[in-house]
Protein backbone atom coordinates (compact mmCIF):
# COMPACT_ATOMS: atom_id res chain seq x y z
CA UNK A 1 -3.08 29.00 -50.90
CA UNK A 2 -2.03 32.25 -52.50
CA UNK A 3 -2.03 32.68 -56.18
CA UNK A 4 -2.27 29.06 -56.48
CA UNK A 5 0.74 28.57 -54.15
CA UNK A 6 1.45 26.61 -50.97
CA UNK A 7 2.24 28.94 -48.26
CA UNK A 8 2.03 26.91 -44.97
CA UNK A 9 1.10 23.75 -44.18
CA UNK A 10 0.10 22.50 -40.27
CA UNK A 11 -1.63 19.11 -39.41
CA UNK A 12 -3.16 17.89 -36.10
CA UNK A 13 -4.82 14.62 -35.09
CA UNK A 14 -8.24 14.80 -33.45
CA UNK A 15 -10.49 12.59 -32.07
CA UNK A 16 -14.07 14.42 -32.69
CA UNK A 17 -14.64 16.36 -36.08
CA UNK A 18 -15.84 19.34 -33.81
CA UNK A 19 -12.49 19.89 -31.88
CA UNK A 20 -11.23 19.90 -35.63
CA UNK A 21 -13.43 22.18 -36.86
CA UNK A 22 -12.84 24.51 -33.95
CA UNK A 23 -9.18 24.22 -34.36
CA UNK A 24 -9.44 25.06 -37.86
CA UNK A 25 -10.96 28.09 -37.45
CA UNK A 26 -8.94 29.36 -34.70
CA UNK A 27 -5.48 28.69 -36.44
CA UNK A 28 -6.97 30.68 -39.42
CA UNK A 29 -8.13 33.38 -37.74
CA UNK A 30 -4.66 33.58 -35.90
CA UNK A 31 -2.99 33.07 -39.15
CA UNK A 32 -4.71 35.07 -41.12
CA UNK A 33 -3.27 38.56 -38.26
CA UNK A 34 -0.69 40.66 -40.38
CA UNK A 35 2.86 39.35 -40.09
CA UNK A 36 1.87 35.56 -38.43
CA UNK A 37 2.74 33.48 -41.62
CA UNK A 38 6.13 36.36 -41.95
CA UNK A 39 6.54 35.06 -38.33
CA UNK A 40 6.37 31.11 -38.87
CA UNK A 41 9.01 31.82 -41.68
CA UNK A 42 11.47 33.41 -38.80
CA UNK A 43 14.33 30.43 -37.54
CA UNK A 44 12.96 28.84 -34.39
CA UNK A 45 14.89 29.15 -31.21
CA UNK A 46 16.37 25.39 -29.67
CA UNK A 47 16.64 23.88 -26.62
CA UNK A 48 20.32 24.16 -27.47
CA UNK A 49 20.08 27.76 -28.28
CA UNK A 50 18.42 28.40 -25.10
CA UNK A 51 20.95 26.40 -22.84
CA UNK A 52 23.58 28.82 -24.20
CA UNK A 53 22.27 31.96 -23.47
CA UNK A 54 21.60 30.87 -19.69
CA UNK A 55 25.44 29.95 -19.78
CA UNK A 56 26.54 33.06 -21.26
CA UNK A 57 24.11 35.02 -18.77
CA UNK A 58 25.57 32.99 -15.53
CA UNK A 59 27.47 34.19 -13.34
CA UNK A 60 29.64 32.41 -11.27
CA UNK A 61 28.71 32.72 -7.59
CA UNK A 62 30.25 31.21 -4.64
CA UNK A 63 28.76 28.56 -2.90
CA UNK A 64 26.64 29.53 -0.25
CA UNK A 65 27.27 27.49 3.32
CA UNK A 66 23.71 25.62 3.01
CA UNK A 67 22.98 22.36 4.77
CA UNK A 68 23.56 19.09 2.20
CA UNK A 69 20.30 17.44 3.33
CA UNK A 70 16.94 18.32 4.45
CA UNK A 71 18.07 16.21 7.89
CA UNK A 72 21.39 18.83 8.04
CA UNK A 73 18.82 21.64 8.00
CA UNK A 74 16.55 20.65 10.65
CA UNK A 75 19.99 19.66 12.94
CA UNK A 76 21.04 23.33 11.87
CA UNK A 77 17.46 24.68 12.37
CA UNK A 78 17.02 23.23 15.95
CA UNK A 79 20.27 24.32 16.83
CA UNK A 80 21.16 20.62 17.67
CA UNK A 81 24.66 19.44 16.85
CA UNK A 82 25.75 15.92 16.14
């Protein structure tokens, strides 16, 4: 709290009061780094965003004349023909 105000909020679920503890002091030490809580305010990135900027950064490449199965590749590897 600053000035009586809520600022963030996090909760996590532990099963010993020590893993607590030491999580509690290691998210306020990293939260208390100039700009982290300007940072947790920024819009978070989402799967969805993600997807489309692999799409948008594909290119479209031609098939490549690789064997369908692992079998195909040891027939083609061997130099045996079926």
């Amino acid at each position: 709290m600053r000035d009586g105000e809520k600022v963030h909020s996090e909760a996590q679920t532990f099963d010993r009061r020590p893993a607590a503890a030491a999580w509690l002091k290691k998210r306020e030490t990293a939260l208390s780094e100039p700009g982290a809580l300007e940072k947790l305010k920024e819009p978070q990135s989402t799967l969805a965003d993600a997807i489309d900027r692999y799409l948008k950064g594909k290119r479209d490449f031609p098939r490549t004349l690789t064997p369908a199965t692992p079998m195909d590749r040891l027939r083609i590897g061997n130099g045996i023909r079926l």
